[in-house]
C-alpha atoms as a PDB file:
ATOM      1  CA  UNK A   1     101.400 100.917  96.136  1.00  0.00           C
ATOM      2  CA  UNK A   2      99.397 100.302  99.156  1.00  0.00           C
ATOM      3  CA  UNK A   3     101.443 103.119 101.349  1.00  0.00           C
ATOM      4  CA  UNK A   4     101.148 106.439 103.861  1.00  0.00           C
ATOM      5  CA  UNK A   5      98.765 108.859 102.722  1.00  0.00           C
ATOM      6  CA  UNK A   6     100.419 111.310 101.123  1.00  0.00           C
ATOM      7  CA  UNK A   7      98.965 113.471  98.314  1.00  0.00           C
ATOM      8  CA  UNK A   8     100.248 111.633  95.276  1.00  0.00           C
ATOM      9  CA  UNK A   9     101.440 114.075  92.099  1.00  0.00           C
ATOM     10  CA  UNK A  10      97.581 113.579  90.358  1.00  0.00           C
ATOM     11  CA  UNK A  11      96.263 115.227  93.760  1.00  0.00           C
ATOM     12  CA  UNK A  12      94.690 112.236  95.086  1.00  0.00           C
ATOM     13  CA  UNK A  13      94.533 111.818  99.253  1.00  0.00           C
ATOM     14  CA  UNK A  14      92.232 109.907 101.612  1.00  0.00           C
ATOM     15  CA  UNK A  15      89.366 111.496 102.813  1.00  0.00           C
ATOM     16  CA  UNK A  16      88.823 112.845 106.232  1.00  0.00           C
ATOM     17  CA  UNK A  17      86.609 110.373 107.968  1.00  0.00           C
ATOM     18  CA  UNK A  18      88.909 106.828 106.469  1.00  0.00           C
ATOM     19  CA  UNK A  19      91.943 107.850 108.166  1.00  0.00           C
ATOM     20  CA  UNK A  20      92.888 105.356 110.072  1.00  0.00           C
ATOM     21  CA  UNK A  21      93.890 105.616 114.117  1.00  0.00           C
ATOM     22  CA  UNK A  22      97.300 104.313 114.648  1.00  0.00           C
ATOM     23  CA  UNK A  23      96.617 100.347 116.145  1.00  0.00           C
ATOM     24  CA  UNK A  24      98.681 101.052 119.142  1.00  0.00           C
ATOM     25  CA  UNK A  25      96.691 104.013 120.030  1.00  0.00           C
ATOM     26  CA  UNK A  26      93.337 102.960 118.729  1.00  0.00           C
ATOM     27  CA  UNK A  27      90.489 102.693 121.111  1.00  0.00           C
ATOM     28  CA  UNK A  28      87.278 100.966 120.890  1.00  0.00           C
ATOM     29  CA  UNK A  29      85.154 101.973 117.806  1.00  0.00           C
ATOM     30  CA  UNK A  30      88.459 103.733 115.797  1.00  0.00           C
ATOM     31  CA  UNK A  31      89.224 102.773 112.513  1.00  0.00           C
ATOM     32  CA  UNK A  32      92.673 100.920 112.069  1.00  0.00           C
ATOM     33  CA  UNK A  33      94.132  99.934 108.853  1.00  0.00           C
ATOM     34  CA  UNK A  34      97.612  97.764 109.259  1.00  0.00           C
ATOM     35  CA  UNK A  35     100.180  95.843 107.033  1.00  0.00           C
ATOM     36  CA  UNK A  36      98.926  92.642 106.172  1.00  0.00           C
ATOM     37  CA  UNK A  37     101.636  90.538 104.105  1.00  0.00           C
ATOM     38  CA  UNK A  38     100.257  87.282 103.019  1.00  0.00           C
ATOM     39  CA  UNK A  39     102.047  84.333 102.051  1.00  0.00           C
ATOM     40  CA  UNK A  40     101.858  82.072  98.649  1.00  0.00           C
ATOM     41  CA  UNK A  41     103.707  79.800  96.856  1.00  0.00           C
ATOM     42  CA  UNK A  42     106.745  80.452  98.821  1.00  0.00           C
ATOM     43  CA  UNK A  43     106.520  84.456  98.628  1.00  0.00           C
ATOM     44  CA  UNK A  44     105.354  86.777 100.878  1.00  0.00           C
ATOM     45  CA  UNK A  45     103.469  89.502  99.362  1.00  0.00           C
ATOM     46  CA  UNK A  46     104.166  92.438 101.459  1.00  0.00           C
ATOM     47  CA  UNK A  47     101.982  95.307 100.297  1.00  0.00           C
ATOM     48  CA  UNK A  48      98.444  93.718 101.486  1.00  0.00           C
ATOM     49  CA  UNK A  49      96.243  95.950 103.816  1.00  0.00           C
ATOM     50  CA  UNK A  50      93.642  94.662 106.430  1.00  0.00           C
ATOM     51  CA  UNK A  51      90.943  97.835 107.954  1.00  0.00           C
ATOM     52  CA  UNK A  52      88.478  96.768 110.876  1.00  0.00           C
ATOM     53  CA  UNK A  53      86.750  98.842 113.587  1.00  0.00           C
ATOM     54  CA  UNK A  54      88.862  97.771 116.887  1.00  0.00           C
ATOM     55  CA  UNK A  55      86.293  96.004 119.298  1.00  0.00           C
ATOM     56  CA  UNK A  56      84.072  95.623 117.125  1.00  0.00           C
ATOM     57  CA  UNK A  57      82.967  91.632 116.764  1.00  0.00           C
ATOM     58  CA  UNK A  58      83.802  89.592 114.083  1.00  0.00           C
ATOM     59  CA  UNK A  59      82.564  90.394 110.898  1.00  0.00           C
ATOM     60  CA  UNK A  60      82.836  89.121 107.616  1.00  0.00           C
ATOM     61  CA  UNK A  61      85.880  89.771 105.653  1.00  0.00           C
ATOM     62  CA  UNK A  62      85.780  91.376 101.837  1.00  0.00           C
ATOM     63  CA  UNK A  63      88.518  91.575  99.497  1.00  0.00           C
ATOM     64  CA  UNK A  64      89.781  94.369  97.421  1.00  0.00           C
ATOM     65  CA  UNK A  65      91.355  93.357  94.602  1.00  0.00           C
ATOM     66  CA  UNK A  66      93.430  96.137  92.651  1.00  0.00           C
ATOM     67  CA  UNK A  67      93.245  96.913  89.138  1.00  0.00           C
ATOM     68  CA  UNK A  68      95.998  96.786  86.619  1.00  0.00           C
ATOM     69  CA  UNK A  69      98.701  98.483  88.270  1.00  0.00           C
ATOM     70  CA  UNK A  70      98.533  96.592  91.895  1.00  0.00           C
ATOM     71  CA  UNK A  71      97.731  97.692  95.336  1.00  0.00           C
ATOM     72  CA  UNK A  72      97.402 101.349  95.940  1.00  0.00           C
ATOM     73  CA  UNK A  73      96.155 104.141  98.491  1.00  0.00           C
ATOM     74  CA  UNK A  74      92.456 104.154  96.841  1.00  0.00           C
ATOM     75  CA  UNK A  75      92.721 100.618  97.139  1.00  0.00           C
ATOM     76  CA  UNK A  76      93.154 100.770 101.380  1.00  0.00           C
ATOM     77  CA  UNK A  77      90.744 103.586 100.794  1.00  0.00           C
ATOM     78  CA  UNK A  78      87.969 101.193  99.745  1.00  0.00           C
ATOM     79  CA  UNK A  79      88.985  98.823 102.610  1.00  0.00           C
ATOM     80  CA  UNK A  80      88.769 101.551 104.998  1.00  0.00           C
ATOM     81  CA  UNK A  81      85.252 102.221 103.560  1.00  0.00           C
ATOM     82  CA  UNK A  82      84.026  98.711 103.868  1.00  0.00           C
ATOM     83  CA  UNK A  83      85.242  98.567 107.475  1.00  0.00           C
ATOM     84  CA  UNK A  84      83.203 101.434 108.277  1.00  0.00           C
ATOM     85  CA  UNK A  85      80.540  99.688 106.529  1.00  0.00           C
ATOM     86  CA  UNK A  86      80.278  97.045 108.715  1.00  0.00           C
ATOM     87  CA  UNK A  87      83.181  94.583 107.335  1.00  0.00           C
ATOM     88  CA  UNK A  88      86.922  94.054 107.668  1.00  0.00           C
ATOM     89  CA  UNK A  89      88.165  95.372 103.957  1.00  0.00           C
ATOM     90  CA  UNK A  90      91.320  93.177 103.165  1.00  0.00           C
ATOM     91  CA  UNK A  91      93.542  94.921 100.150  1.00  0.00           C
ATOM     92  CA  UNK A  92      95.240  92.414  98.807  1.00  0.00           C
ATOM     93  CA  UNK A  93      98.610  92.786  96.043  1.00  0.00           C
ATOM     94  CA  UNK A  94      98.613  90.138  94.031  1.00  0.00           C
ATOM     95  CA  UNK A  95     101.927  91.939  92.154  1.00  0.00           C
ATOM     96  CA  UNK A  96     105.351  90.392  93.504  1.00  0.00           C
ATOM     97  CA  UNK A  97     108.272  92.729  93.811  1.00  0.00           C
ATOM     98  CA  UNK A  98     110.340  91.936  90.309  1.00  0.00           C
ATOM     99  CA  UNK A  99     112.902  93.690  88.706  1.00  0.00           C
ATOM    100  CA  UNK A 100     110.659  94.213  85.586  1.00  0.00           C
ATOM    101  CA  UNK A 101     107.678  95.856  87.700  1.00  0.00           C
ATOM    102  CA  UNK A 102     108.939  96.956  91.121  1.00  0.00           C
ATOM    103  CA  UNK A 103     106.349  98.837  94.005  1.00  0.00           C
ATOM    104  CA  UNK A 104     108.000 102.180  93.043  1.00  0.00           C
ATOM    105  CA  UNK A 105     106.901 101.428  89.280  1.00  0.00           C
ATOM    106  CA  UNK A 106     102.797 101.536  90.371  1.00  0.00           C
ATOM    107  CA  UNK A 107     102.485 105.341  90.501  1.00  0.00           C
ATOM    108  CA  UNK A 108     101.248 106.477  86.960  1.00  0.00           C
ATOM    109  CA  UNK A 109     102.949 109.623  87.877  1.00  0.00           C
ATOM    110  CA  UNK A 110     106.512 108.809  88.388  1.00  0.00           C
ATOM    111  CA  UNK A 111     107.500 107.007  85.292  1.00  0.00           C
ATOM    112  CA  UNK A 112     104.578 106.656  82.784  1.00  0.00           C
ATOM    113  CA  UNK A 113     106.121 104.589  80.077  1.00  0.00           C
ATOM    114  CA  UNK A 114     107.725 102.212  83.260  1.00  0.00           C
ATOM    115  CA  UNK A 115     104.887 101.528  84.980  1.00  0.00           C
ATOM    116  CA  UNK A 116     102.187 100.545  81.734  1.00  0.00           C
ATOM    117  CA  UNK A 117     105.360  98.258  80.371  1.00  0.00           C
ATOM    118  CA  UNK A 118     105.719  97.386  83.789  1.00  0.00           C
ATOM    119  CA  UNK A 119     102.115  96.334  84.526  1.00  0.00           C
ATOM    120  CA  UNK A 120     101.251  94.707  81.522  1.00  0.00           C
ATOM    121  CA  UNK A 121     104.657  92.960  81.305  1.00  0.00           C
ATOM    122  CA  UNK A 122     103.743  91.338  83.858  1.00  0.00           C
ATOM    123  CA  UNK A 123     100.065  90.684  83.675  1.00  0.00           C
ATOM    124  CA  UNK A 124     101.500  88.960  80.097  1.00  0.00           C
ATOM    125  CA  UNK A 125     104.023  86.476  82.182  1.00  0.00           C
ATOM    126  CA  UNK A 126     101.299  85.272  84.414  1.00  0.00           C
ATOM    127  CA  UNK A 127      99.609  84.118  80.966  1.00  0.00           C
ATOM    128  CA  UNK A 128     101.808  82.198  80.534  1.00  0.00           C
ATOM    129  CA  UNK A 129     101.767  80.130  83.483  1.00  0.00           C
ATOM    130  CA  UNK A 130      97.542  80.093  83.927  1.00  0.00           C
ATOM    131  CA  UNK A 131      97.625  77.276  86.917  1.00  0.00           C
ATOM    132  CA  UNK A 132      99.810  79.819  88.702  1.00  0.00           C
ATOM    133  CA  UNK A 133      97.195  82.476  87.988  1.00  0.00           C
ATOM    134  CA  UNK A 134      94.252  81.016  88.729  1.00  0.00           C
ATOM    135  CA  UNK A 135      95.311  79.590  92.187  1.00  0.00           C
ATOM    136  CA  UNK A 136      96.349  83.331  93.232  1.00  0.00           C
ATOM    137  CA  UNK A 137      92.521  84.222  92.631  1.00  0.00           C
ATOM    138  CA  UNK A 138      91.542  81.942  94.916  1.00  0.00           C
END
């Protein structure tokens, strides 16, 4: 899940140059990433992640969108990136926390056969519902 960086247990961390200053201590020209919930359908999806460049003017505003297993550090990574870039990088987590396919379920390395059930458990239920689906793409 979108989270600290931390190495995870497949040896991934963030690179030097996208760590983010912390907001309250960034100055003009840092890099901050914060927690950016957003709101849908009467649920609050907590893990979301917006990067800018404090001071800099407003930019335009691209969206990561996570692969299978929802929102993660390389996610925030690439919104890091794009902030550096020139953009605000918004990770978004389009994954709700359910009992069947929790946050603690997204690392690959925790509980393998958990997290693919998990995942595609509930990439199947949103199938099955495809109004639902579609209007969380946009």
């Amino acid at each position: 899940m979108c989270g600290p960086n931390s190495a995870t247990a497949s040896g991934y961390t963030t690179q030097d140059h996208l760590q983010p200053a912390p907001a309250s201590e960034a100055a003009d020209g840092d890099l901050v990433v914060e927690e950016f919930p957003i709101s849908f359908d009467g649920y609050t999806y907590p893990h979301g992640r917006i990067a800018y460049v404090k001071g800099r003017q407003p930019t335009p505003v691209i969206l990561v969108h996570h692969n299978y297993a929802g929102c993660k550090r390389f996610d925030v990574d690439q919104a890091a990136y794009l902030a550096l870039c020139g953009y605000v990088g918004l990770a978004v987590d389009l994954y709700p926390e359910c009992e069947m396919y929790t946050s603690a379920d997204r690392s690959v390395n925790v509980d393998r056969a958990r997290h693919f059930k998990g995942s595609f458990d509930y990439m199947q239920s949103l199938l099955v519902d495809p109004a639902k689906w579609r209007s969380l793409m946009g």
